[in-house]
Protein backbone atom coordinates (compact mmCIF):
# COMPACT_ATOMS: atom_id res chain seq x y z
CA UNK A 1 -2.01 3.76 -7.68
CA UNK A 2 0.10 5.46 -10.55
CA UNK A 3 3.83 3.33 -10.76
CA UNK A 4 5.59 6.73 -10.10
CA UNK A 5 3.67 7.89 -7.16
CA UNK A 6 4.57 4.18 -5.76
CA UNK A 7 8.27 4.55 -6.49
CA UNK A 8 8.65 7.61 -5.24
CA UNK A 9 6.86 6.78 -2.02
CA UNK A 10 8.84 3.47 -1.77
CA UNK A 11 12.62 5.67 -1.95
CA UNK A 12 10.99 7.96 0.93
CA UNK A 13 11.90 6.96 5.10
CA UNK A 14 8.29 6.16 6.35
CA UNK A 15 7.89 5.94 9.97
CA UNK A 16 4.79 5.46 12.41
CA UNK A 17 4.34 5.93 15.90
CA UNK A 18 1.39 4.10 17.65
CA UNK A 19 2.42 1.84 21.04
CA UNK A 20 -0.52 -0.24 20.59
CA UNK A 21 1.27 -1.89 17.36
CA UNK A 22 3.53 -4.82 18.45
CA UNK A 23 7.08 -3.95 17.87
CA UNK A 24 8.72 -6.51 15.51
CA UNK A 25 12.00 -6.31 13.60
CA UNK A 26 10.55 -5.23 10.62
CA UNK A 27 8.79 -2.04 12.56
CA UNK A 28 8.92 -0.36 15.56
CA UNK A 29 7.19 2.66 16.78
CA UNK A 30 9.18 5.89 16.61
CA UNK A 31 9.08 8.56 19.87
CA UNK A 32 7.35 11.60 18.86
CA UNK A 33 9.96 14.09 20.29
CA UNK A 34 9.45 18.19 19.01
CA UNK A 35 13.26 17.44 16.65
CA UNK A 36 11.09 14.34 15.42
CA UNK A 37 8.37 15.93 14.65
CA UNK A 38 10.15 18.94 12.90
CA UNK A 39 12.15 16.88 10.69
CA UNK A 40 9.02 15.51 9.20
CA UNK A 41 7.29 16.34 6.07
CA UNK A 42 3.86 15.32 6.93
CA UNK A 43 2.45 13.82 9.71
CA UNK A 44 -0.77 11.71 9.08
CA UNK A 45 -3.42 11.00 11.93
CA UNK A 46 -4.92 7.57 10.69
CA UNK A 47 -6.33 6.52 14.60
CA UNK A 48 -7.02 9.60 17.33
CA UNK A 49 -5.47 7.66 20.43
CA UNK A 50 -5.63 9.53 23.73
CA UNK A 51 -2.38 8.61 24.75
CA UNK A 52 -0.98 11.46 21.77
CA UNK A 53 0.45 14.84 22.91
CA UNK A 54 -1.55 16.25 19.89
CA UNK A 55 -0.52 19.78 21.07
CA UNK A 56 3.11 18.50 20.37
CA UNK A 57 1.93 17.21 17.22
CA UNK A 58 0.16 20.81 15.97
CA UNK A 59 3.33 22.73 17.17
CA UNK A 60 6.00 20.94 15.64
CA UNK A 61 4.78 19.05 12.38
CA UNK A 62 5.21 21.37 9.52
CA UNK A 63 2.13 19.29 7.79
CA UNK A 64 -0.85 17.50 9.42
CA UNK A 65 -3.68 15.03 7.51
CA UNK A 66 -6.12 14.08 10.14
CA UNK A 67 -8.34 11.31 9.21
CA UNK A 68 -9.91 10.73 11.92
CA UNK A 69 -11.09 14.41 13.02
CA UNK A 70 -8.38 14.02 16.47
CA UNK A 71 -7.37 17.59 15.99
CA UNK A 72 -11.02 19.50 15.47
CA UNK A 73 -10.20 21.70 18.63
CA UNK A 74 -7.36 22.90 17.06
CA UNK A 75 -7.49 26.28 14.39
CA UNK A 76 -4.29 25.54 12.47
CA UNK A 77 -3.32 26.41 9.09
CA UNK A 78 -1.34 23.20 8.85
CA UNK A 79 -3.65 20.93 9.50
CA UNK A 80 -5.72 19.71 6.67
CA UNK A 81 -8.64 17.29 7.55
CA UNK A 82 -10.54 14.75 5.40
């Protein structure tokens, strides 16, 4: 990956939320709240859990890569999928 690309993600706040990931003091899952999910650049779908209020998701998040196809019922311009 380019060194820039990598420094600029590395001065960015990252954040994940995903319950099934053991919470440790170097990470712990963030509550995906409608503020949360505003205040977000881009929200990336890497695993399509059901446990996901994916309407909440499409609403709020100004940005959406799905990787994993979770949000094909949903006609969004903001969601782009791979």
């Amino acid at each position: 990956m380019d060194r820039c690309l990598m420094d600029d993600l590395n001065t960015h706040r990252k954040s994940f939320h995903d319950l099934y990931v053991p919470v440790s003091e170097a990470r712990v899952s963030v509550t995906l709240d409608d503020q949360m999910l505003r205040d977000t650049d881009i929200v990336l779908v890497v695993t399509d859990h059901q446990n996901v209020n994916y309407d909440a998701v499409v609403r709020n998040a100004p940005l959406i890569l799905d990787t994993r196809n979770a949000l094909k019922s949903f006609n969004e311009s903001t969601i782009v999928s791979l």
